[in-house]
C-alpha atoms as a PDB file:
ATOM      1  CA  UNK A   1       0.000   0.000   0.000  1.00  0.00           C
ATOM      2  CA  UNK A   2       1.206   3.646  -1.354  1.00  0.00           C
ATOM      3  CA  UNK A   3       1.385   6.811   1.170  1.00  0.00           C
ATOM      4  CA  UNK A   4      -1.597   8.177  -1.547  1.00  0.00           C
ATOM      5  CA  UNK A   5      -3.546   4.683  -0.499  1.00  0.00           C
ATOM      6  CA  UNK A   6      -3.028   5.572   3.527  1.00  0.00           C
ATOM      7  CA  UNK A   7      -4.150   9.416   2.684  1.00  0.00           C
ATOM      8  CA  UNK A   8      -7.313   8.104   1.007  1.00  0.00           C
ATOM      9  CA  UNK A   9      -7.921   5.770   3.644  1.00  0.00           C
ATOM     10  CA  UNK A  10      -7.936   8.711   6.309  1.00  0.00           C
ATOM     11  CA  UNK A  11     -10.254  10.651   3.628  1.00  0.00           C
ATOM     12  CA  UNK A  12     -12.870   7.827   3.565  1.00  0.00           C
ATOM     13  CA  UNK A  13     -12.867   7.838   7.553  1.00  0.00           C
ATOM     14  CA  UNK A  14     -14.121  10.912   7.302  1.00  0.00           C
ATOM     15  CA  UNK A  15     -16.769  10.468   4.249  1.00  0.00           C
ATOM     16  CA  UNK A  16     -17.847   7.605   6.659  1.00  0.00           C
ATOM     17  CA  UNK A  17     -17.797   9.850   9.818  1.00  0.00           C
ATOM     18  CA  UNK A  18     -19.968  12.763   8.228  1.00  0.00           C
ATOM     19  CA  UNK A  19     -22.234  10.382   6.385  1.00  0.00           C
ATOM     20  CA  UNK A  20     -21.148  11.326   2.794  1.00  0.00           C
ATOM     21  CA  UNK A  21     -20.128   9.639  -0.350  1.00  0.00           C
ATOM     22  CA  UNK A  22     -17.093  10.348  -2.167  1.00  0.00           C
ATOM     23  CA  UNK A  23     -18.251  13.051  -5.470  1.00  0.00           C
ATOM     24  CA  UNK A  24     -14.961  13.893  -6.884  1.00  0.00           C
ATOM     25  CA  UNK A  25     -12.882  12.065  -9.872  1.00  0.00           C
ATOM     26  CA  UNK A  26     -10.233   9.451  -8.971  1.00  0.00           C
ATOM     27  CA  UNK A  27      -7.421  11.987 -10.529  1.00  0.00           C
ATOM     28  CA  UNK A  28      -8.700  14.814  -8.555  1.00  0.00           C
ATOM     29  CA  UNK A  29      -8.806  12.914  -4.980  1.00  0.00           C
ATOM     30  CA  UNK A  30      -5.019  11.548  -6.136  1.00  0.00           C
ATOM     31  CA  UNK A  31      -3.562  14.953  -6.869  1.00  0.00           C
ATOM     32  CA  UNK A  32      -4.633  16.254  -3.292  1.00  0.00           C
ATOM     33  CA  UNK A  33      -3.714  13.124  -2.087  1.00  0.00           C
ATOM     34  CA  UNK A  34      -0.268  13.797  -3.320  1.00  0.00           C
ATOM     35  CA  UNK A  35       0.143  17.762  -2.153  1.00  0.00           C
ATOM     36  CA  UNK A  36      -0.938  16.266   1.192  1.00  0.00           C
ATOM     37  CA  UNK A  37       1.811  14.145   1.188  1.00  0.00           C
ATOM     38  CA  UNK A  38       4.305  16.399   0.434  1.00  0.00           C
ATOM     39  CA  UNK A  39       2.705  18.906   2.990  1.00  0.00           C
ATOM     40  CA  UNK A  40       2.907  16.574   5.550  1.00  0.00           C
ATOM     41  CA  UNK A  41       6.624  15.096   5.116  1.00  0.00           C
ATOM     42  CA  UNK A  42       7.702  18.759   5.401  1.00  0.00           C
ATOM     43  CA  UNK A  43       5.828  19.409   8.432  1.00  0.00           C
ATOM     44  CA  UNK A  44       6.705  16.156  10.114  1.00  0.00           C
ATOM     45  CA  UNK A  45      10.360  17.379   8.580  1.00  0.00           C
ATOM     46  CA  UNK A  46      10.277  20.639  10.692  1.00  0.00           C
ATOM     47  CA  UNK A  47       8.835  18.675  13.677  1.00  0.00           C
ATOM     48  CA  UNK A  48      12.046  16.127  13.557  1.00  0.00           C
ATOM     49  CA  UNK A  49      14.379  18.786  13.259  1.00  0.00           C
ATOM     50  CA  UNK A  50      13.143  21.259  16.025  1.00  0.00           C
ATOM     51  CA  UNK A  51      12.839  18.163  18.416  1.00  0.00           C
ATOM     52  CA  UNK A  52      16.605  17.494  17.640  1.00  0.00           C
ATOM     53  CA  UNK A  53      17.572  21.107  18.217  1.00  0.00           C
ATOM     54  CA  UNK A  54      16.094  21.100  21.657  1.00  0.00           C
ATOM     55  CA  UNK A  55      17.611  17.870  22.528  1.00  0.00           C
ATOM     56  CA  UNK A  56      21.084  19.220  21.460  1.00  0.00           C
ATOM     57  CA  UNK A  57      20.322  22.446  22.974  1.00  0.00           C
ATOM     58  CA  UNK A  58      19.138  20.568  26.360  1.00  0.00           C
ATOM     59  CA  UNK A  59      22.421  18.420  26.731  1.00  0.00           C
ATOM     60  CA  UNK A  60      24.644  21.106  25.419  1.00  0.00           C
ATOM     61  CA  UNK A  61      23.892  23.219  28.764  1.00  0.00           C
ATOM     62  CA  UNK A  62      23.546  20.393  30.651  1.00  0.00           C
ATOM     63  CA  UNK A  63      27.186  19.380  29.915  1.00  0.00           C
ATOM     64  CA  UNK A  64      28.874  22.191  29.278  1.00  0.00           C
ATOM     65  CA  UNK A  65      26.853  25.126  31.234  1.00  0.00           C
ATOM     66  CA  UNK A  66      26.459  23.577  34.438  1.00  0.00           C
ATOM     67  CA  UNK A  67      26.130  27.400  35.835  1.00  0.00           C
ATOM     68  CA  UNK A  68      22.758  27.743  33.314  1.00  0.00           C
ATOM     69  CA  UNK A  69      21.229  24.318  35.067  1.00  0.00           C
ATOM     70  CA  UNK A  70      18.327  26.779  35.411  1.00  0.00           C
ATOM     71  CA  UNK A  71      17.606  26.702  30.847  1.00  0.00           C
ATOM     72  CA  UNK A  72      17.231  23.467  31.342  1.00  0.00           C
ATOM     73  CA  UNK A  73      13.851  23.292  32.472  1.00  0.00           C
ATOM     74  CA  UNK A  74      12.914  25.902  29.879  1.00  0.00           C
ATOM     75  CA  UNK A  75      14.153  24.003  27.135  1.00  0.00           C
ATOM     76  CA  UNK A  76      12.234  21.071  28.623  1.00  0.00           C
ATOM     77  CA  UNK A  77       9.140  22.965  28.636  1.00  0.00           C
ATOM     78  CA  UNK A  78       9.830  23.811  24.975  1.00  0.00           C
ATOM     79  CA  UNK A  79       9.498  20.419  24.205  1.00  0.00           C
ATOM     80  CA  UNK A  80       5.829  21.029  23.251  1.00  0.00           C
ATOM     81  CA  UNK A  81       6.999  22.696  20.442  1.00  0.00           C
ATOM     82  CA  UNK A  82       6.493  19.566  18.258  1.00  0.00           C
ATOM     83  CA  UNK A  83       3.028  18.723  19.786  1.00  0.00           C
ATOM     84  CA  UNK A  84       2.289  22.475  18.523  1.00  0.00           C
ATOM     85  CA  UNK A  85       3.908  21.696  15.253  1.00  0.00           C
ATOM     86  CA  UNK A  86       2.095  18.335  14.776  1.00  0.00           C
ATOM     87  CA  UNK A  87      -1.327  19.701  16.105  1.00  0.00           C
ATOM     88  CA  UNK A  88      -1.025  22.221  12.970  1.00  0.00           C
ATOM     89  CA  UNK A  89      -0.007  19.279  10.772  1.00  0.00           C
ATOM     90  CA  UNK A  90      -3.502  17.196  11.791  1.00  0.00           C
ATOM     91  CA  UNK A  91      -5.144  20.235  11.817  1.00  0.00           C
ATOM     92  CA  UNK A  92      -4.255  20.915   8.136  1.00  0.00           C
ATOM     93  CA  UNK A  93      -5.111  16.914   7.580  1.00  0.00           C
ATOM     94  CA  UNK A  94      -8.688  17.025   8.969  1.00  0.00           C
ATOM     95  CA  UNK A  95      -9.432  20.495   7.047  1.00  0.00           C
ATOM     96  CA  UNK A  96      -8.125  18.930   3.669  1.00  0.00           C
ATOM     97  CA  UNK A  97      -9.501  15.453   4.161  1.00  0.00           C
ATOM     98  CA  UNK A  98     -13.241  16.425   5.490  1.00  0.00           C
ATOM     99  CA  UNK A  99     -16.138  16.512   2.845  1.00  0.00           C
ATOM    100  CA  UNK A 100     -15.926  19.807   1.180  1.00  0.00           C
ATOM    101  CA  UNK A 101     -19.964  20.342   2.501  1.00  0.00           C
ATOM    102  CA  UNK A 102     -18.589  20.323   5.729  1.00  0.00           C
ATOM    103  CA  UNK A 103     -15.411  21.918   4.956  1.00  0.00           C
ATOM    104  CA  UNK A 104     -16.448  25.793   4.041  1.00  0.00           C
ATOM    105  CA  UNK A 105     -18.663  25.662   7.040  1.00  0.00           C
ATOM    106  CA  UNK A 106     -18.350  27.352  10.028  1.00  0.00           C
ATOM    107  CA  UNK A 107     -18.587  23.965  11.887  1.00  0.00           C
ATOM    108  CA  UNK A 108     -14.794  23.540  13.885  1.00  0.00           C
ATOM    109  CA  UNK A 109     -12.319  21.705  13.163  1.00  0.00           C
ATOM    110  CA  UNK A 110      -9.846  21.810  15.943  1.00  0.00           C
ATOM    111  CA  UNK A 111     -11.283  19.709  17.974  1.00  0.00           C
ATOM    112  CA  UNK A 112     -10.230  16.517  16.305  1.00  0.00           C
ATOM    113  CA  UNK A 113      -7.203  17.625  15.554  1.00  0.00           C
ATOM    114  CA  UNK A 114      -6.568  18.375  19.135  1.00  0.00           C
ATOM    115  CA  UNK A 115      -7.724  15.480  20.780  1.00  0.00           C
ATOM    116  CA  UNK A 116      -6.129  13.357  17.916  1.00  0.00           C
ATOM    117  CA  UNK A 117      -2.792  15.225  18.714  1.00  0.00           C
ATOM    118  CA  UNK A 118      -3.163  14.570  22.691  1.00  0.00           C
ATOM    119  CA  UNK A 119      -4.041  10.400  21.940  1.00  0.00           C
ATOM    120  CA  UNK A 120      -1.171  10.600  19.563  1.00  0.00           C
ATOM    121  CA  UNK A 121       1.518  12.535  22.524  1.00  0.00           C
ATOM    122  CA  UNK A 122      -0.330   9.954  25.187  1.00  0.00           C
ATOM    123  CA  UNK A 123       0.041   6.791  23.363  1.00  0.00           C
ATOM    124  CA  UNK A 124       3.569   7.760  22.731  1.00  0.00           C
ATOM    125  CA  UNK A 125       4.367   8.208  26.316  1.00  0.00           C
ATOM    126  CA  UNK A 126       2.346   5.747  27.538  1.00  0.00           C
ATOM    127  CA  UNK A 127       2.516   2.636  25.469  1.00  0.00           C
ATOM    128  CA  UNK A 128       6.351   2.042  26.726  1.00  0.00           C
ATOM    129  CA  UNK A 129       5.543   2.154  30.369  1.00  0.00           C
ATOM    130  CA  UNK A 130       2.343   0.162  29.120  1.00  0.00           C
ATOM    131  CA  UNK A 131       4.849  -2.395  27.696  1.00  0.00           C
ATOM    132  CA  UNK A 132       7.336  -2.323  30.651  1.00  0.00           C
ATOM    133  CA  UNK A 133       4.792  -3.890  32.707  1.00  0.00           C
ATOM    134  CA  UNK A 134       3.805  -6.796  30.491  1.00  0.00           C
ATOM    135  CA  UNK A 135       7.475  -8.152  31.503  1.00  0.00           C
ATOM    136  CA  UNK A 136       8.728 -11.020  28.995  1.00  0.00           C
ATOM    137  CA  UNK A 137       6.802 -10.208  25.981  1.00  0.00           C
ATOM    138  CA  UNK A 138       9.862 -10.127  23.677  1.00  0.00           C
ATOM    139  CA  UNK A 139      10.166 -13.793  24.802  1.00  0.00           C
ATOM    140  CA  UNK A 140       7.041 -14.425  23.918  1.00  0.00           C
ATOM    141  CA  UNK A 141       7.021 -13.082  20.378  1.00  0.00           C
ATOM    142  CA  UNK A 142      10.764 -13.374  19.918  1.00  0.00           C
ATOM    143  CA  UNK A 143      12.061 -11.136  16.966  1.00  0.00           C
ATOM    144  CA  UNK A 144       8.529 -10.104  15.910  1.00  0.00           C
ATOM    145  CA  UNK A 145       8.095  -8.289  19.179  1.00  0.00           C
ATOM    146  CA  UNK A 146       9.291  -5.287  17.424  1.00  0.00           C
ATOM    147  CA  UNK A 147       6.497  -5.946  15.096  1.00  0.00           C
ATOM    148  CA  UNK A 148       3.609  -6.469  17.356  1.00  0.00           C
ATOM    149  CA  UNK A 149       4.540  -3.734  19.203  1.00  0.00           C
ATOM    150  CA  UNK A 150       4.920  -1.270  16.227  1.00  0.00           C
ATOM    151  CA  UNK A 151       1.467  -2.569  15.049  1.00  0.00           C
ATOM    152  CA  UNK A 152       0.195  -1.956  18.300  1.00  0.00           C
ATOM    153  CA  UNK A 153       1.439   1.480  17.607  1.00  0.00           C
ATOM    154  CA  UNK A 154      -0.477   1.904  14.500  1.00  0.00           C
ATOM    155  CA  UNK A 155      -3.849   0.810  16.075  1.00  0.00           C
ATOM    156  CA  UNK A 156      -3.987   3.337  18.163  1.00  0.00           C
ATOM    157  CA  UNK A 157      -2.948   5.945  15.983  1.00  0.00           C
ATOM    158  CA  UNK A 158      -5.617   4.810  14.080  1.00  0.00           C
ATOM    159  CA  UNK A 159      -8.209   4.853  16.384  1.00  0.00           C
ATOM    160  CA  UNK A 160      -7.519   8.172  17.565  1.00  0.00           C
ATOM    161  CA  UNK A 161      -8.148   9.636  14.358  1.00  0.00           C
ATOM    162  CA  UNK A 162     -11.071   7.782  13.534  1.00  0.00           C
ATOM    163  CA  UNK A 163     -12.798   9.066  17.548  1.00  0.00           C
ATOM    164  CA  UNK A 164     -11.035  12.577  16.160  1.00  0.00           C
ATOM    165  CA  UNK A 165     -13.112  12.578  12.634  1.00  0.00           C
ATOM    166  CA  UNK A 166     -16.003  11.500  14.356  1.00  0.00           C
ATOM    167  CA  UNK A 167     -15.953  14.100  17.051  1.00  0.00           C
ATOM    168  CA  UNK A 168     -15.056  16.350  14.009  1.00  0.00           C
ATOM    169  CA  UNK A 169     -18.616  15.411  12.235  1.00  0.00           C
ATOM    170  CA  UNK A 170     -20.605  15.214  15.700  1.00  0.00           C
ATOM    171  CA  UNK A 171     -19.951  18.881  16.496  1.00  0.00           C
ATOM    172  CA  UNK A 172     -20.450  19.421  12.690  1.00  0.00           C
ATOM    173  CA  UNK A 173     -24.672  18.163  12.559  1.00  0.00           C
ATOM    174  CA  UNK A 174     -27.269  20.965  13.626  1.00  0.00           C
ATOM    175  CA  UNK A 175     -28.489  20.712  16.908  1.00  0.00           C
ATOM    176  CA  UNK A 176     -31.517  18.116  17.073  1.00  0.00           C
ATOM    177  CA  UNK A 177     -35.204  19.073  17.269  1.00  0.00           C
ATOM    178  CA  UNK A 178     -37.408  18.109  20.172  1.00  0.00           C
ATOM    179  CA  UNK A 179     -40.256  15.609  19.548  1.00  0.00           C
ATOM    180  CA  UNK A 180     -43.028  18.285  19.173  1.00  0.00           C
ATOM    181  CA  UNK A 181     -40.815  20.067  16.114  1.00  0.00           C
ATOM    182  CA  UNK A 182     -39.392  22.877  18.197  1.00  0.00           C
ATOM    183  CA  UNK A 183     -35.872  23.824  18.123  1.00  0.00           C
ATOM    184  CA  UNK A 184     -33.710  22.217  20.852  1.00  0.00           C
ATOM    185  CA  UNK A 185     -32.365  25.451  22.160  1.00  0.00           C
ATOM    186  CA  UNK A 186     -35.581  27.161  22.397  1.00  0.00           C
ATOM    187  CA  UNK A 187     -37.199  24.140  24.455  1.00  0.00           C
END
């Protein structure tokens, strides 16, 4: 499967999560497919590199300023600087992937992104303390462990995007009407 395949999977997520079929040609869904792609590499790029920078920057004072032990907290703290970065990057992915209906609407669509970027940060930090505690797994699955584990991974990547596009398209739909036809917020 191609990186355009995985970008049209994520699209039909979200057809699925609003409830709407696919309208536009096969070439047309492709070519976005592709600037996506090439979006995305460059911000995941920029994310790589500014995480490296702070982790050079962080040991550089810690080893050789031990009078500025004080920065390194800061620079800690600036670690969130690549959550910000990939939040923008999903954000960007859920406006370009949801239905176009839905898409020039005033409905939001930061919240998605944002929880999708927290499960993404969470399952990162979590899942090896998750997998400290299930001692002797490696012997288990020998040299597929790796495997298992990154497929573990890419589960729950998954499934935070698909509860992201579907909190995307619930806080896109009209608030409901009571049973005797009035509006919701009037009742």
């Amino acid at each position: 499967m191609d990186v355009g395949g995985f970008v049209e999977t994520i699209r039909d997520i979200f057809h699925r999560a609003y409830g709407v079929k696919a309208t536009a040609p096969f070439w047309k869904s492709r070519l976005s497919s592709s600037g996506i792609i090439i979006l995305s590499v460059i911000v995941v790029l920029l994310s790589f590199i500014t995480q490296g920078l702070l982790t050079a920057a962080e040991q550089f004072v810690y080893r050789l300023l031990p009078f500025a032990q004080g920065w390194v907290g800061l620079i800690g703290l600036s670690r969130m600087v690549p959550g910000a970065i990939m939040f923008g990057a999903l954000y960007m992915l859920f406006f370009s992937v949801t239905p176009s209906k839905y898409r020039n609407s005033d409905c939001r669509k930061w919240p998605g992104a944002l929880f999708t970027t927290v499960w993404w940060v969470s399952m990162t930090a979590g899942l090896p303390w998750a997998l400290s505690l299930l001692g002797g797994y490696d012997m288990t699955y020998g040299s597929l462990a790796g495997v298992v584990v990154m497929l573990l991974f890419f589960y729950l990547i998954g499934l935070g995007v698909v509860f992201g596009a579907h909190l995307n398209a619930a806080l896109a739909e009209p608030p409901e009407t009571t049973l005797n036809g009035g509006d919701a917020a009037t009742a």
